[in-house]
Protein backbone atom coordinates (compact mmCIF):
# COMPACT_ATOMS: atom_id res chain seq x y z
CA UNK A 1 8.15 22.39 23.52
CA UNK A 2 10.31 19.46 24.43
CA UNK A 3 12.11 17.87 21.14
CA UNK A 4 11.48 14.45 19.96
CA UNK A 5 15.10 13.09 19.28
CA UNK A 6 14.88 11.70 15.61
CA UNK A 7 11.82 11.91 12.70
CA UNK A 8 11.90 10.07 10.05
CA UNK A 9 10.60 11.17 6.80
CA UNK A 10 9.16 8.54 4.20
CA UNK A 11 8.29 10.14 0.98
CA UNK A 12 9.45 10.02 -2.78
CA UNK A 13 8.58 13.26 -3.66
CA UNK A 14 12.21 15.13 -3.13
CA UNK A 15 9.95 18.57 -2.52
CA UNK A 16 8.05 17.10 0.23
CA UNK A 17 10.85 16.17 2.19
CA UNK A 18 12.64 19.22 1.53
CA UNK A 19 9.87 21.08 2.88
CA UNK A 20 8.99 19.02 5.63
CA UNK A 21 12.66 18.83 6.29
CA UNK A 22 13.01 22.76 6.76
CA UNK A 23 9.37 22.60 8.31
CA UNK A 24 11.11 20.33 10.96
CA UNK A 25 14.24 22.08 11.22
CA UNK A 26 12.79 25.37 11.61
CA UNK A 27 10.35 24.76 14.75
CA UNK A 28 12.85 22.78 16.72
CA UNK A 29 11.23 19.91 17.18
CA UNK A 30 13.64 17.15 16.34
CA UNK A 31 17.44 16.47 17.13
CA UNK A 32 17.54 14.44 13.98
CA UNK A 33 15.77 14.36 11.01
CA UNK A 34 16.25 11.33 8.20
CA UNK A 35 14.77 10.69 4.70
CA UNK A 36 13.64 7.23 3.07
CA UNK A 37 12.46 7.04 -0.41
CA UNK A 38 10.26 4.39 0.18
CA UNK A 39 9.20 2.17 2.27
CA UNK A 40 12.04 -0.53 1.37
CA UNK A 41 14.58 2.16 3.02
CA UNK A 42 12.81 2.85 5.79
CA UNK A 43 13.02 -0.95 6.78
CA UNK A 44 16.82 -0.72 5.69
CA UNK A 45 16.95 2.65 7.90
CA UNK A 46 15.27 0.54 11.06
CA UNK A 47 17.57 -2.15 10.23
CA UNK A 48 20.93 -0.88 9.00
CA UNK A 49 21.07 -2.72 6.03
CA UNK A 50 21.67 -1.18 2.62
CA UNK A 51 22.86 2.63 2.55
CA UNK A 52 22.49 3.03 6.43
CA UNK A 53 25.25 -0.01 7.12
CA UNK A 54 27.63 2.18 7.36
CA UNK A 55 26.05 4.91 9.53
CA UNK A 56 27.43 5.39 13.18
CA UNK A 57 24.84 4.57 15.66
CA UNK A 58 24.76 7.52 16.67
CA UNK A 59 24.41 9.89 13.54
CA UNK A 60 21.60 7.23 12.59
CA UNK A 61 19.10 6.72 15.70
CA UNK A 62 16.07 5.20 15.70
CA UNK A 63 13.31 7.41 15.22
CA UNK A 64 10.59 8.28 17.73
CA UNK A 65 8.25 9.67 14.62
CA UNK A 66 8.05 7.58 11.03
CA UNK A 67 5.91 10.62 8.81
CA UNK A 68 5.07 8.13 5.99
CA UNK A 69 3.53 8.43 2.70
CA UNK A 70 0.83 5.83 0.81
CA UNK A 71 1.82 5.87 -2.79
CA UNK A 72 5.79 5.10 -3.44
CA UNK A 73 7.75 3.26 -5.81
CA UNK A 74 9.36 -0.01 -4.59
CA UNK A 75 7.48 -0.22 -1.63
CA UNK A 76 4.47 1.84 -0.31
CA UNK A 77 3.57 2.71 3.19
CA UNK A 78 0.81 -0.06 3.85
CA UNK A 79 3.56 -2.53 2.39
CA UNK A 80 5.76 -0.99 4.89
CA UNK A 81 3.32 -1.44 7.33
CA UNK A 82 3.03 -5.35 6.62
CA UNK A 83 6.75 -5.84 7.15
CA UNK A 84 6.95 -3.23 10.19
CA UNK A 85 4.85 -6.04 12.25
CA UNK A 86 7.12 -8.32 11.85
CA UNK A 87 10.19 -6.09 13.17
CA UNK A 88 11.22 -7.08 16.89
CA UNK A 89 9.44 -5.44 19.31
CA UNK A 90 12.41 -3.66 20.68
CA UNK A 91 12.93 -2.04 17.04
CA UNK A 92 9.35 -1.07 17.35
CA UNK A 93 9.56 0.56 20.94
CA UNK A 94 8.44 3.79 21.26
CA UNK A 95 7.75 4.70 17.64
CA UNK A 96 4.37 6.34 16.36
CA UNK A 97 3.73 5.83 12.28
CA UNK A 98 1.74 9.19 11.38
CA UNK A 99 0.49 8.62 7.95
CA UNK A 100 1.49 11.59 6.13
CA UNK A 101 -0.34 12.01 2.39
CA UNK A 102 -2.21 13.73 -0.48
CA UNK A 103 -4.50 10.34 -0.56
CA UNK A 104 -8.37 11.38 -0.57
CA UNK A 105 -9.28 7.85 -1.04
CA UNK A 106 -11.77 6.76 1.45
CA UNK A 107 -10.49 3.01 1.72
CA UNK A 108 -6.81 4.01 1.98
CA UNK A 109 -8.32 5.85 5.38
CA UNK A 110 -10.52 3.60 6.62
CA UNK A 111 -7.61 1.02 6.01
CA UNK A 112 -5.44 3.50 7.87
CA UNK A 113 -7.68 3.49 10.92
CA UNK A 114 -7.93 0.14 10.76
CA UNK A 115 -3.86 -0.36 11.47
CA UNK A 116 -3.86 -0.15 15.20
CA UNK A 117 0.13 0.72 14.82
CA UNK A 118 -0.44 3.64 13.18
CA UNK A 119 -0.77 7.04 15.13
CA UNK A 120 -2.20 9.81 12.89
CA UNK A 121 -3.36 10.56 9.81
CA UNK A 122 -2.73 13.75 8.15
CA UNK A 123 -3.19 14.87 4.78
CA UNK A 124 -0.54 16.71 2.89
CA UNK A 125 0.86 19.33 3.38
CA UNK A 126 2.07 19.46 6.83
CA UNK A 127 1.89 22.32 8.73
CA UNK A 128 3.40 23.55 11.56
CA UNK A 129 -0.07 22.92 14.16
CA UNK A 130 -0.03 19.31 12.87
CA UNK A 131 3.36 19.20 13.29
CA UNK A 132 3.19 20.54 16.80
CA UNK A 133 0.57 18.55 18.07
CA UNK A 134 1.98 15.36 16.83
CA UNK A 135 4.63 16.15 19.05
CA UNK A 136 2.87 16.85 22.12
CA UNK A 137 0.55 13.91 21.28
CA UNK A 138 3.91 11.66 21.47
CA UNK A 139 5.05 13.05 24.34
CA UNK A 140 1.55 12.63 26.43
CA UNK A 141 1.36 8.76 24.74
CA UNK A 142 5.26 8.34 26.22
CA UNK A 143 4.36 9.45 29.38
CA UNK A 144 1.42 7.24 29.55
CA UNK A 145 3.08 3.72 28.66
């Protein structure tokens, strides 16, 4: 399967992203892999700003797949969402948002499928089939555009 070059995970729960880290890591799939803690980071990760000033470009890319969670401290993922719009469009280019979570709620999904930015959603864990065929699924949607 051809690799995606950067994921991005964003998730406060440090097991989740350990896991899906290794998950990740272990099928291949992604050059890079990065970690937010919210959805405040992730901006600053898309951006530059905060702890990811520093970061050479190139140990920092911009991710092709944002895994992101609902409920987080700070910010939370439809909060993230909100200020995601307003990013340039360049910033935005050939990203898919998969909404990664243990949320059940039926309004947090319909308002999910109501986000026409956002790719997926996939309820917690993931597993390596989801994982695989979110991959494919970006590569086919790349293709297409």
């Amino acid at each position: 399967m051809k690799k995606v070059n950067c994921i991005l995970l964003v998730d406060d729960d440090p097991t989740t992203n350990f896991l899906n880290e290794e998950l990740i890591k272990d099928n291949q799939v992604a050059n890079f892999v990065h970690v937010a803690w919210n959805g405040k980071e992730a901006l600053d990760y898309l951006d530059r700003r905060g702890k990811f000033s520093f970061k050479i470009k190139k140990d920092s890319p911009r991710p092709n797949i944002i895994f992101l969670d609902i409920n987080m401290p700070i910010m939370d993922g439809f909060e993230f969402l909100e200020k995601y719009k307003e990013l340039p469009k360049s910033k935005r280019a050939e990203v898919v948002i998969v909404f990664l979570t243990t949320s059940d709620s039926i309004l947090d999904k319909d308002k999910v499928v109501s986000e026409k930015i956002v790719f997926k959603y996939i309820e917690k864990p993931l597993r390596k089939q989801n994982l695989n065929q979110v991959i494919q699924d970006y590569h086919a949607l790349i293709k297409v555009k």
